[in-house]
ModelCIF file with pLDDT and N, C-alpha, C, O atoms, coordinates in Angstrom:
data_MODEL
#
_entry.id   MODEL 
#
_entity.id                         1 
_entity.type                       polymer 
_entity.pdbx_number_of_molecules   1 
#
_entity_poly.entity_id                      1 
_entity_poly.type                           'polypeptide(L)' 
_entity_poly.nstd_linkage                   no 
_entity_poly.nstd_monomer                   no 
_entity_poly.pdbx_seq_one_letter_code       
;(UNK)(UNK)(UNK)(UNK)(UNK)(UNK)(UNK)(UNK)(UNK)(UNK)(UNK)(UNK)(UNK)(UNK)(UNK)(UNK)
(UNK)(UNK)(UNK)(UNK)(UNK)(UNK)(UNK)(UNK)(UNK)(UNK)(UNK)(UNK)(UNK)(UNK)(UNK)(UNK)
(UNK)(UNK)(UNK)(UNK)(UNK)(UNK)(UNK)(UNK)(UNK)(UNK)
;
_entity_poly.pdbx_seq_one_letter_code_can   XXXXXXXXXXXXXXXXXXXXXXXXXXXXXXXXXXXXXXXXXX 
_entity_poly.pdbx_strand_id                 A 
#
loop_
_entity_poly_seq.entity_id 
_entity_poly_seq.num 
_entity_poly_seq.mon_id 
_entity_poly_seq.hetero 
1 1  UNK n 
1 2  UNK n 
1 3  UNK n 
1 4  UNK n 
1 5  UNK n 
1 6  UNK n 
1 7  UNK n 
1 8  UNK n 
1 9  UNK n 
1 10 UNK n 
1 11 UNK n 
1 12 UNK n 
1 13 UNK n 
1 14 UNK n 
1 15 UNK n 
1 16 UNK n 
1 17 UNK n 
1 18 UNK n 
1 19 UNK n 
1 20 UNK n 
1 21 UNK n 
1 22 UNK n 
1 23 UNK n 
1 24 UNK n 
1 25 UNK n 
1 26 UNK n 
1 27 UNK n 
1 28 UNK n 
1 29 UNK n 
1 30 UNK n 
1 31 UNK n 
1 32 UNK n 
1 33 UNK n 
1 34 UNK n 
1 35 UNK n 
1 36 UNK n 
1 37 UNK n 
1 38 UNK n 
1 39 UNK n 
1 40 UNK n 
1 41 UNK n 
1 42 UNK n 
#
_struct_asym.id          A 
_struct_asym.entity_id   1 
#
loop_
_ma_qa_metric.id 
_ma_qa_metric.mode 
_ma_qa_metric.name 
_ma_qa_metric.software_group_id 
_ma_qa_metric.type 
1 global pLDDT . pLDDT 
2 local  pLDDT . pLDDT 
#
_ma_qa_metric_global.metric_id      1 
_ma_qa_metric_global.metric_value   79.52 
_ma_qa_metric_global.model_id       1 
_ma_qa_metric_global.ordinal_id     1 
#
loop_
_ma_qa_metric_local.label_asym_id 
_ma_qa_metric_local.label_comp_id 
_ma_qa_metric_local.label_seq_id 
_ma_qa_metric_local.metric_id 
_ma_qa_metric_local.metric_value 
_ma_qa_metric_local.model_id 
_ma_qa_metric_local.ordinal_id 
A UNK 1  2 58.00 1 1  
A UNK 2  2 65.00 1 2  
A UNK 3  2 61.00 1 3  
A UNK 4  2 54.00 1 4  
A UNK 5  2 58.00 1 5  
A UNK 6  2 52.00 1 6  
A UNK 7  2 50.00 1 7  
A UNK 8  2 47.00 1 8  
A UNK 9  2 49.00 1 9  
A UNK 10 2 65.00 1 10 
A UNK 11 2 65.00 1 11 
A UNK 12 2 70.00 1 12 
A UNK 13 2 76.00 1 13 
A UNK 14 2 78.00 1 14 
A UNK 15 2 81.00 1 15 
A UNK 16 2 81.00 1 16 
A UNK 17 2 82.00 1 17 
A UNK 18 2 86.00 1 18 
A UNK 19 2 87.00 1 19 
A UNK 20 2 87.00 1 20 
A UNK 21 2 90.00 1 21 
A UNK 22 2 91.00 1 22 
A UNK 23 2 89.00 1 23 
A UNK 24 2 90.00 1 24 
A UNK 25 2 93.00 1 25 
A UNK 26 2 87.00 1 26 
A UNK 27 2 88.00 1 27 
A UNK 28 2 92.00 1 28 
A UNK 29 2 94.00 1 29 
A UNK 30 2 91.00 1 30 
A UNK 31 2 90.00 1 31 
A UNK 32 2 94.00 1 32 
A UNK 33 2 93.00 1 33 
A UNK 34 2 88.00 1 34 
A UNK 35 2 90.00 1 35 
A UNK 36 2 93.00 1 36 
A UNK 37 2 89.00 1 37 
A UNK 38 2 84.00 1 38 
A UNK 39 2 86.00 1 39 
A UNK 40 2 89.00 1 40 
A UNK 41 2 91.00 1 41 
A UNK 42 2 96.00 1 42 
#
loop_
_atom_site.group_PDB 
_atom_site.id 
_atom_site.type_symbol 
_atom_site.label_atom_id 
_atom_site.label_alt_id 
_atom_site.label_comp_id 
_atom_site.label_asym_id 
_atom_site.label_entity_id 
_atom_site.label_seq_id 
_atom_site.pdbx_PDB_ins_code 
_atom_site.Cartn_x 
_atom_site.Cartn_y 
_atom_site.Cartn_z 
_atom_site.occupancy 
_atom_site.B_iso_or_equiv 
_atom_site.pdbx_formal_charge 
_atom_site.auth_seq_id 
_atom_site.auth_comp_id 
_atom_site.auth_asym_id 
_atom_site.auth_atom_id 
_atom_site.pdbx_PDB_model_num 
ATOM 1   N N  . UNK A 1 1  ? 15.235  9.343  8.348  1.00 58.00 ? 1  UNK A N  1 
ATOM 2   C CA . UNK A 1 1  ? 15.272  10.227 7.178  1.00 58.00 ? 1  UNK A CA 1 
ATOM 3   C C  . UNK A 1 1  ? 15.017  9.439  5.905  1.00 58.00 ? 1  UNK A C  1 
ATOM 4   O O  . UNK A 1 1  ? 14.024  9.778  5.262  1.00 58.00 ? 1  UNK A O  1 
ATOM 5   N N  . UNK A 1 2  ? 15.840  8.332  5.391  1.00 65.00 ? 2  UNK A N  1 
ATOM 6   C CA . UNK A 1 2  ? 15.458  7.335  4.665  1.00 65.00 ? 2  UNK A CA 1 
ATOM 7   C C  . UNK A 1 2  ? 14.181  6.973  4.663  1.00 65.00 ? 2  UNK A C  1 
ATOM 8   O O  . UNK A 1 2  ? 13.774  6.693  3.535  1.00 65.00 ? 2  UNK A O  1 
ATOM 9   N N  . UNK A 1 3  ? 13.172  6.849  5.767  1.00 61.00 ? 3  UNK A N  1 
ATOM 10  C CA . UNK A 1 3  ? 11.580  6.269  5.764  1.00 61.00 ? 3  UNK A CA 1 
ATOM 11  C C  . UNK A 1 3  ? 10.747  7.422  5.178  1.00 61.00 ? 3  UNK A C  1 
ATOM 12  O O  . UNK A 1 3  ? 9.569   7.376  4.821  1.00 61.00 ? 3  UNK A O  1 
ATOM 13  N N  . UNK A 1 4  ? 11.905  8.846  5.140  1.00 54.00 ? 4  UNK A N  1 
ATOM 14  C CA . UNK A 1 4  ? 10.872  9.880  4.437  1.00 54.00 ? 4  UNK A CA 1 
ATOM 15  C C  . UNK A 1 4  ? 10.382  9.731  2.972  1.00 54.00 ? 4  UNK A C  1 
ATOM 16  O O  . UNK A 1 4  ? 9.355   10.015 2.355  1.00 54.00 ? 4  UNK A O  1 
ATOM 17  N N  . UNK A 1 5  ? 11.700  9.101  2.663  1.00 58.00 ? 5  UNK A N  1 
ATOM 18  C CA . UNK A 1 5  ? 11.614  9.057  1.021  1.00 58.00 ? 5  UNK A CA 1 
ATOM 19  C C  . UNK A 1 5  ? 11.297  7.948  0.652  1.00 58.00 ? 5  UNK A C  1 
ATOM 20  O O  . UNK A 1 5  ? 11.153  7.791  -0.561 1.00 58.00 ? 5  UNK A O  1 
ATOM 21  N N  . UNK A 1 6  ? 11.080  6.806  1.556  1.00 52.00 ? 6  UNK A N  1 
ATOM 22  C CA . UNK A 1 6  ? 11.066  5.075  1.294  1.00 52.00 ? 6  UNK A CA 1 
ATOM 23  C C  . UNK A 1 6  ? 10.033  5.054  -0.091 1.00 52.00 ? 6  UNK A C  1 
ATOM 24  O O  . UNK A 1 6  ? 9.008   5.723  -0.220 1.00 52.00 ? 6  UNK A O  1 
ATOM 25  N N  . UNK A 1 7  ? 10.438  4.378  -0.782 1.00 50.00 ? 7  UNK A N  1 
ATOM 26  C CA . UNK A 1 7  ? 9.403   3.907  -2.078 1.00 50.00 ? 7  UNK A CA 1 
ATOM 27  C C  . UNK A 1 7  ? 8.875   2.471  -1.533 1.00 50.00 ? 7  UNK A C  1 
ATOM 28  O O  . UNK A 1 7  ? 9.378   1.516  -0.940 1.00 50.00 ? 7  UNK A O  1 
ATOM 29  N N  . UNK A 1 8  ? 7.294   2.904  -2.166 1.00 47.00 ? 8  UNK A N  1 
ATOM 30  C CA . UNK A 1 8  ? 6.452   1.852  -1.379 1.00 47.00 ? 8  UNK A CA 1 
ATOM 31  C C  . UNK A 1 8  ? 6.912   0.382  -2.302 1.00 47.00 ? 8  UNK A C  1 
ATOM 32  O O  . UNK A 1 8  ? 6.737   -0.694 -1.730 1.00 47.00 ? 8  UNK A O  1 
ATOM 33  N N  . UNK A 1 9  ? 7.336   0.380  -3.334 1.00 49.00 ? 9  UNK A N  1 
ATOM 34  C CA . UNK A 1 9  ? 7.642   -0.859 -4.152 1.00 49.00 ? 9  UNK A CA 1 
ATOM 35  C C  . UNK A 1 9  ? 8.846   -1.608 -3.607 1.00 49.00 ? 9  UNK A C  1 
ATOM 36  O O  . UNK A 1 9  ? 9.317   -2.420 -4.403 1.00 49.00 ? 9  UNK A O  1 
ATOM 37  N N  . UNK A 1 10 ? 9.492   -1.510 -2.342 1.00 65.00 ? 10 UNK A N  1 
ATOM 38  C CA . UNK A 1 10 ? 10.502  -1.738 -1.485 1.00 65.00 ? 10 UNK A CA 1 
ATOM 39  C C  . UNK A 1 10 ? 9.348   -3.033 -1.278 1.00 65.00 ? 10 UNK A C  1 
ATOM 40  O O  . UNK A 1 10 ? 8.227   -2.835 -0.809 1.00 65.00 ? 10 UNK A O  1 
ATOM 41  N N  . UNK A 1 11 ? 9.876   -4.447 -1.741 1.00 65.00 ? 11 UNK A N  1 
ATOM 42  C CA . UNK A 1 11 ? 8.539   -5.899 -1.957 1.00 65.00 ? 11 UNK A CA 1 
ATOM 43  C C  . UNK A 1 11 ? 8.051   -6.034 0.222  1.00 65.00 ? 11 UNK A C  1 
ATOM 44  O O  . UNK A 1 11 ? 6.991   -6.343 0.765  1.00 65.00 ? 11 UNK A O  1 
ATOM 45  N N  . UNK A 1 12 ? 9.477   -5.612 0.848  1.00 70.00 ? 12 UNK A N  1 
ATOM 46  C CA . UNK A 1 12 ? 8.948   -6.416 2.248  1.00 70.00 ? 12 UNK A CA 1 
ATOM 47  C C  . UNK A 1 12 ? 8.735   -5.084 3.115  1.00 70.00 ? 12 UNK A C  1 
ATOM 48  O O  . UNK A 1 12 ? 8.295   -5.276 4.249  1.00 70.00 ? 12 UNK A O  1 
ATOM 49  N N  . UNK A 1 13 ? 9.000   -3.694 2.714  1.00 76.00 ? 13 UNK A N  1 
ATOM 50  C CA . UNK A 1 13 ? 7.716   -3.120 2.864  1.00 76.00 ? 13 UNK A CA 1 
ATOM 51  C C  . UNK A 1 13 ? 6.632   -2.720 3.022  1.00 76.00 ? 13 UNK A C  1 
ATOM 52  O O  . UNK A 1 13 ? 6.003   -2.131 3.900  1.00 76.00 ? 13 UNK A O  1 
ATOM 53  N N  . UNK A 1 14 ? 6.365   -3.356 1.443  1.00 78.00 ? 14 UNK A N  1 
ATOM 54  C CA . UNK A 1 14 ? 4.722   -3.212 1.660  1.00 78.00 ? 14 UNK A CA 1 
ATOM 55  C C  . UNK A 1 14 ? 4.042   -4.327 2.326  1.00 78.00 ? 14 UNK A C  1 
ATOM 56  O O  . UNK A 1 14 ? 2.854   -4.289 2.646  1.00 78.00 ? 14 UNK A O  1 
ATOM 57  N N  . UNK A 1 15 ? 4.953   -5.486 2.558  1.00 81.00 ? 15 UNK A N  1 
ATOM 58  C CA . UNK A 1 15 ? 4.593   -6.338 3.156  1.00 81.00 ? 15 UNK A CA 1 
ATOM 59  C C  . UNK A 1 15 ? 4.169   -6.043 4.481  1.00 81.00 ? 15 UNK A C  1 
ATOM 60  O O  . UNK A 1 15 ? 3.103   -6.102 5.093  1.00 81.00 ? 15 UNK A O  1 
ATOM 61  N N  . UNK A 1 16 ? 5.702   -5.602 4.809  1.00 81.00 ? 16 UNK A N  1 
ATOM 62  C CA . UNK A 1 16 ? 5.387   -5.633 6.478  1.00 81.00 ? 16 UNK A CA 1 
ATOM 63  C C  . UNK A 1 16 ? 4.478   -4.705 6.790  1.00 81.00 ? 16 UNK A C  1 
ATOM 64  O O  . UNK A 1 16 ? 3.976   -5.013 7.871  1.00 81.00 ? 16 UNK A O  1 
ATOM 65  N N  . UNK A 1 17 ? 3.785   -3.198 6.141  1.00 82.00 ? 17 UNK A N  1 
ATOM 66  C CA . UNK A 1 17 ? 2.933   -2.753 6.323  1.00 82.00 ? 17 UNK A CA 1 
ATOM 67  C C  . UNK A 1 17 ? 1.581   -2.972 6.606  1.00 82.00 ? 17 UNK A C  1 
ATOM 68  O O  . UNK A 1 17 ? 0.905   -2.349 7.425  1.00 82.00 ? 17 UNK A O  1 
ATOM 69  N N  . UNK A 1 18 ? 1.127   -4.145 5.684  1.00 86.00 ? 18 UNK A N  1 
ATOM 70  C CA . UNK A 1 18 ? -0.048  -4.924 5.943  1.00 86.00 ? 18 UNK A CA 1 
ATOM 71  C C  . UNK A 1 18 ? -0.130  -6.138 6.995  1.00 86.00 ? 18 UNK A C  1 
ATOM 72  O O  . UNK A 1 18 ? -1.062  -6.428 7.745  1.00 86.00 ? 18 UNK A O  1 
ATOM 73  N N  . UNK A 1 19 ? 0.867   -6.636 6.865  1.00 87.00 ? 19 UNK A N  1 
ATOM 74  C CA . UNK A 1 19 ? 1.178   -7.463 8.184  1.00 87.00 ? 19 UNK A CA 1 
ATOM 75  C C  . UNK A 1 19 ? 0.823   -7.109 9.628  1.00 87.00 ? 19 UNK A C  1 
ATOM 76  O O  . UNK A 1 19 ? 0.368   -7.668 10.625 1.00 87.00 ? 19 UNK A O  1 
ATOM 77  N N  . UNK A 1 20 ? 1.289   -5.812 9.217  1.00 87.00 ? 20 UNK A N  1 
ATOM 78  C CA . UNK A 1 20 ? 1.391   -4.442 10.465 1.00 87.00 ? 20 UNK A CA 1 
ATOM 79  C C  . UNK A 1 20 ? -0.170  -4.187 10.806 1.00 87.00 ? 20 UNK A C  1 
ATOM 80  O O  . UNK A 1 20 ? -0.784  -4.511 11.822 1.00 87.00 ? 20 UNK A O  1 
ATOM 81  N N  . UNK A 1 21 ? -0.627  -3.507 9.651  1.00 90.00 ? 21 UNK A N  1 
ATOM 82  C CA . UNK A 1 21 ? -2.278  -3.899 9.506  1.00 90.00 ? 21 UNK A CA 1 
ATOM 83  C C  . UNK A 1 21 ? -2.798  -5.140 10.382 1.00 90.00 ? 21 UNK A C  1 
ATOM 84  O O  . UNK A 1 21 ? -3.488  -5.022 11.395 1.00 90.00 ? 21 UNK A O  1 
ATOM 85  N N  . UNK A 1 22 ? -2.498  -5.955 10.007 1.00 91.00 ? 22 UNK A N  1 
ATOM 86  C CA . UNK A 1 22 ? -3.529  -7.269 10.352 1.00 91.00 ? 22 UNK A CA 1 
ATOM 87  C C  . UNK A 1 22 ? -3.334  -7.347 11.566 1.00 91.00 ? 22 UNK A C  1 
ATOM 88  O O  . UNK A 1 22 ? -4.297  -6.933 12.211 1.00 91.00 ? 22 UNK A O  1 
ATOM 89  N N  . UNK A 1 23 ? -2.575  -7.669 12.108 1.00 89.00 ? 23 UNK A N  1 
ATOM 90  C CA . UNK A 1 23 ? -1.969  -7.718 14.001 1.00 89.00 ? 23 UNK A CA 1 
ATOM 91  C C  . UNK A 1 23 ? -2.951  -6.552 14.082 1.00 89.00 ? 23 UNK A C  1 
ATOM 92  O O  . UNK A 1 23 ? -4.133  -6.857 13.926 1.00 89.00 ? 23 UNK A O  1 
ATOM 93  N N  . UNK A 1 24 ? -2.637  -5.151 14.320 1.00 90.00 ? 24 UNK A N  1 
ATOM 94  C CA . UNK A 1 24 ? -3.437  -3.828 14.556 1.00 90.00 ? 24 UNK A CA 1 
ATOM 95  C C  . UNK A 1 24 ? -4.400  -4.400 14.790 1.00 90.00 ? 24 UNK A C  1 
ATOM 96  O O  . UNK A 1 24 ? -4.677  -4.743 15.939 1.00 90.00 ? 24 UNK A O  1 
ATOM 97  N N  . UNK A 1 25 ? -5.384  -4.724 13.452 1.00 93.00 ? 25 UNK A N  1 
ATOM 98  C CA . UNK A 1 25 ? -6.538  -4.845 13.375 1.00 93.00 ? 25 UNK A CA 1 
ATOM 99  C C  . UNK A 1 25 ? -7.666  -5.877 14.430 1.00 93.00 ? 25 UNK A C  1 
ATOM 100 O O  . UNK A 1 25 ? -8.844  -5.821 14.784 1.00 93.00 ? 25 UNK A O  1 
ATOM 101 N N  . UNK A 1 26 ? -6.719  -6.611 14.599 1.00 87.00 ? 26 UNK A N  1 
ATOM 102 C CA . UNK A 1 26 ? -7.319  -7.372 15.857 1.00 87.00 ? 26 UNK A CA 1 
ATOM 103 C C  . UNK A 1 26 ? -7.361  -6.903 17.348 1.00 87.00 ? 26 UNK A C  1 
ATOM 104 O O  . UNK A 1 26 ? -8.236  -7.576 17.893 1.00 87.00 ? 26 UNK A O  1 
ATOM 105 N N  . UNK A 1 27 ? -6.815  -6.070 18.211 1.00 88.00 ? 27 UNK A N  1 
ATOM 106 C CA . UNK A 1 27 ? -5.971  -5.152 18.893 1.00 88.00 ? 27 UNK A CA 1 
ATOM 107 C C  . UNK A 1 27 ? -7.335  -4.213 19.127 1.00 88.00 ? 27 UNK A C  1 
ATOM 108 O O  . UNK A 1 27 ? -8.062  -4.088 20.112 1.00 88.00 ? 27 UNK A O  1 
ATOM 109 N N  . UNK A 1 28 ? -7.369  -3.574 17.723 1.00 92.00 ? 28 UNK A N  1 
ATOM 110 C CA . UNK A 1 28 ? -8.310  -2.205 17.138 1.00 92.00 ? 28 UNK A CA 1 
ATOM 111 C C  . UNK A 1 28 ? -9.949  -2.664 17.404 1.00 92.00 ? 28 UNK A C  1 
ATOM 112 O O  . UNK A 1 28 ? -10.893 -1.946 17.732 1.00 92.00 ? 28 UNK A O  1 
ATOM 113 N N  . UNK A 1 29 ? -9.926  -3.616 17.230 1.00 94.00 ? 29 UNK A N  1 
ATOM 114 C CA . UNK A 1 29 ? -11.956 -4.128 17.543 1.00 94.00 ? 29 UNK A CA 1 
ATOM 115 C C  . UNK A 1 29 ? -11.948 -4.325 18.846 1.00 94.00 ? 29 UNK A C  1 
ATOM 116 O O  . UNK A 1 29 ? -13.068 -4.252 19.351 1.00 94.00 ? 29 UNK A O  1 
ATOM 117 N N  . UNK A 1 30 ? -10.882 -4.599 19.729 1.00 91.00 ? 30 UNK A N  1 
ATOM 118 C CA . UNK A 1 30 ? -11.572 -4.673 20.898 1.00 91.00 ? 30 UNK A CA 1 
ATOM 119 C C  . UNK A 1 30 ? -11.507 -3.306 21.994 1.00 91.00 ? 30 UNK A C  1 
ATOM 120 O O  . UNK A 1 30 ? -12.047 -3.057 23.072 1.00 91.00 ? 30 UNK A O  1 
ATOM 121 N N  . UNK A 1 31 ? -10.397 -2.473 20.963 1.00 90.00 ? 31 UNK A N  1 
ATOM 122 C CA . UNK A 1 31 ? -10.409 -1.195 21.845 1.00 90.00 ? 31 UNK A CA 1 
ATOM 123 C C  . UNK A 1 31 ? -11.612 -0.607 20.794 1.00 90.00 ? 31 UNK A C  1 
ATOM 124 O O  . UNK A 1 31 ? -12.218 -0.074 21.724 1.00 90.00 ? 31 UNK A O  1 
ATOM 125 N N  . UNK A 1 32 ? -12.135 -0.397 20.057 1.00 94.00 ? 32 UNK A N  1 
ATOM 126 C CA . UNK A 1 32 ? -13.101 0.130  19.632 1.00 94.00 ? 32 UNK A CA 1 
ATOM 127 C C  . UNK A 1 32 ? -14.320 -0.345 20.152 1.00 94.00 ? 32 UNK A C  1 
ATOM 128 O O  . UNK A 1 32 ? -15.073 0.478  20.673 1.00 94.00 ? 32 UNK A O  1 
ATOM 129 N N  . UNK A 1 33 ? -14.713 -1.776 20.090 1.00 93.00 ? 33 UNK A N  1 
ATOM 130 C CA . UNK A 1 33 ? -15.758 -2.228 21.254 1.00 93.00 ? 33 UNK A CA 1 
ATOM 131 C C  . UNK A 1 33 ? -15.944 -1.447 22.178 1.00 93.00 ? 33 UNK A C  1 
ATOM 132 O O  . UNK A 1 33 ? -16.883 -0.653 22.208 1.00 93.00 ? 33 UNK A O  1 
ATOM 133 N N  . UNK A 1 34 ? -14.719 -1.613 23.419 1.00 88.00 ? 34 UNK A N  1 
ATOM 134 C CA . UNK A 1 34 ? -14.891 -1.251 24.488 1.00 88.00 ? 34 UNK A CA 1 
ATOM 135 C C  . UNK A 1 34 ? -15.224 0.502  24.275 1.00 88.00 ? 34 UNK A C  1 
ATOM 136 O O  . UNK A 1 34 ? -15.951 1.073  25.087 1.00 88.00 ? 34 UNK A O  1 
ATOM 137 N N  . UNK A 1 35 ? -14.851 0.953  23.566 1.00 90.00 ? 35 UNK A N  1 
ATOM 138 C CA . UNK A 1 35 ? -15.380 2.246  23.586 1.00 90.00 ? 35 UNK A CA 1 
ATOM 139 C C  . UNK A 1 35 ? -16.326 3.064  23.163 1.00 90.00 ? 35 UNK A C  1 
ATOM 140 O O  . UNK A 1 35 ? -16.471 4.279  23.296 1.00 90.00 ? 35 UNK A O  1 
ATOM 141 N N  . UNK A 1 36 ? -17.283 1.817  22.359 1.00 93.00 ? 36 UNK A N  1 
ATOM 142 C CA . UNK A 1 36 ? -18.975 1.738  22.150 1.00 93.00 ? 36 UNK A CA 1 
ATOM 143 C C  . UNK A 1 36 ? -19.358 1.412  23.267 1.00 93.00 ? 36 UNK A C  1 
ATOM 144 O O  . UNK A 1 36 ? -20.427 1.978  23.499 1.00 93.00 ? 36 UNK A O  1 
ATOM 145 N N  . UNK A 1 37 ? -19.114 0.941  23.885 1.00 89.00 ? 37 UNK A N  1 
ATOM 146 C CA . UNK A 1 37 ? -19.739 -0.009 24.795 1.00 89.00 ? 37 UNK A CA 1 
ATOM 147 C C  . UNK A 1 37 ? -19.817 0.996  25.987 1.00 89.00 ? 37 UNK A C  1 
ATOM 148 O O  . UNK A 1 37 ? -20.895 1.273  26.515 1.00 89.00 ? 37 UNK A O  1 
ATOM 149 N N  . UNK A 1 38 ? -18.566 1.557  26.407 1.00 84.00 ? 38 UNK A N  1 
ATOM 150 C CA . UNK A 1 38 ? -18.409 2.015  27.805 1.00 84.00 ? 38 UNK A CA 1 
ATOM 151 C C  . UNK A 1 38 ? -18.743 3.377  27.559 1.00 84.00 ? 38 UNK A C  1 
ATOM 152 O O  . UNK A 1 38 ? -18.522 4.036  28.575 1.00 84.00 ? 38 UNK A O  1 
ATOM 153 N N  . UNK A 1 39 ? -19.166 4.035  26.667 1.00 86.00 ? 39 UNK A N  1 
ATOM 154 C CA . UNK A 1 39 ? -19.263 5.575  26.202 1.00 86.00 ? 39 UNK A CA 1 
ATOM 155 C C  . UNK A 1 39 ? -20.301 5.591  25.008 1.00 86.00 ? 39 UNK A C  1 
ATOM 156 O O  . UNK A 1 39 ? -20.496 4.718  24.162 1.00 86.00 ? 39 UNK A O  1 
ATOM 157 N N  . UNK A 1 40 ? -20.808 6.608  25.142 1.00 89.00 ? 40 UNK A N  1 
ATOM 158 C CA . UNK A 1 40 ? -21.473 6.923  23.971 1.00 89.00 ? 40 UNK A CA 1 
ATOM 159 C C  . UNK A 1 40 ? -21.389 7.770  22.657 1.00 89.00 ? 40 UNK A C  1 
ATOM 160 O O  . UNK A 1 40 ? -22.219 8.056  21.793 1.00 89.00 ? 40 UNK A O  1 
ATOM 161 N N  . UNK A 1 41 ? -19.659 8.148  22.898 1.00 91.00 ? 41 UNK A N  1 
ATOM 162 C CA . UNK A 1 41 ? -19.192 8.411  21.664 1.00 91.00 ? 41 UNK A CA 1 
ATOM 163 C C  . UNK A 1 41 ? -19.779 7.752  20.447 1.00 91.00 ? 41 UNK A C  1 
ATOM 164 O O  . UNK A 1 41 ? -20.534 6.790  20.307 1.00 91.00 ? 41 UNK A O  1 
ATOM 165 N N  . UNK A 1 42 ? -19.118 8.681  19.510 1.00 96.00 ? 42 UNK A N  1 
ATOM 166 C CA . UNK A 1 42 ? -19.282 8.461  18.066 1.00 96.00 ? 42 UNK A CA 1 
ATOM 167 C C  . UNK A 1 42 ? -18.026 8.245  17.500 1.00 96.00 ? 42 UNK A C  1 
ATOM 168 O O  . UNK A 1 42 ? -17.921 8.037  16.291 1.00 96.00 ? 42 UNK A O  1 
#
């Protein structure tokens, strides 16, 4: 209930959000690869 109202200026927050980001993001290219690759989705 608290994460409803969280203010993003909370400093390790916004931290850990992008942090959160970056890990993801590595994770995210290879499941996106594979799903150019193996399909012809868009």
């Amino acid at each position: 209930t608290d994460l409803m109202k969280a203010k993003f200026n909370t400093p390790y927050l916004s931290t850990y959000r992008r942090l959160l980001g970056i890990e993801k993001a590595s994770l995210a290219i290879e499941y996106v690869k594979n799903l150019l690759t193996d399909t012809d989705e868009n």
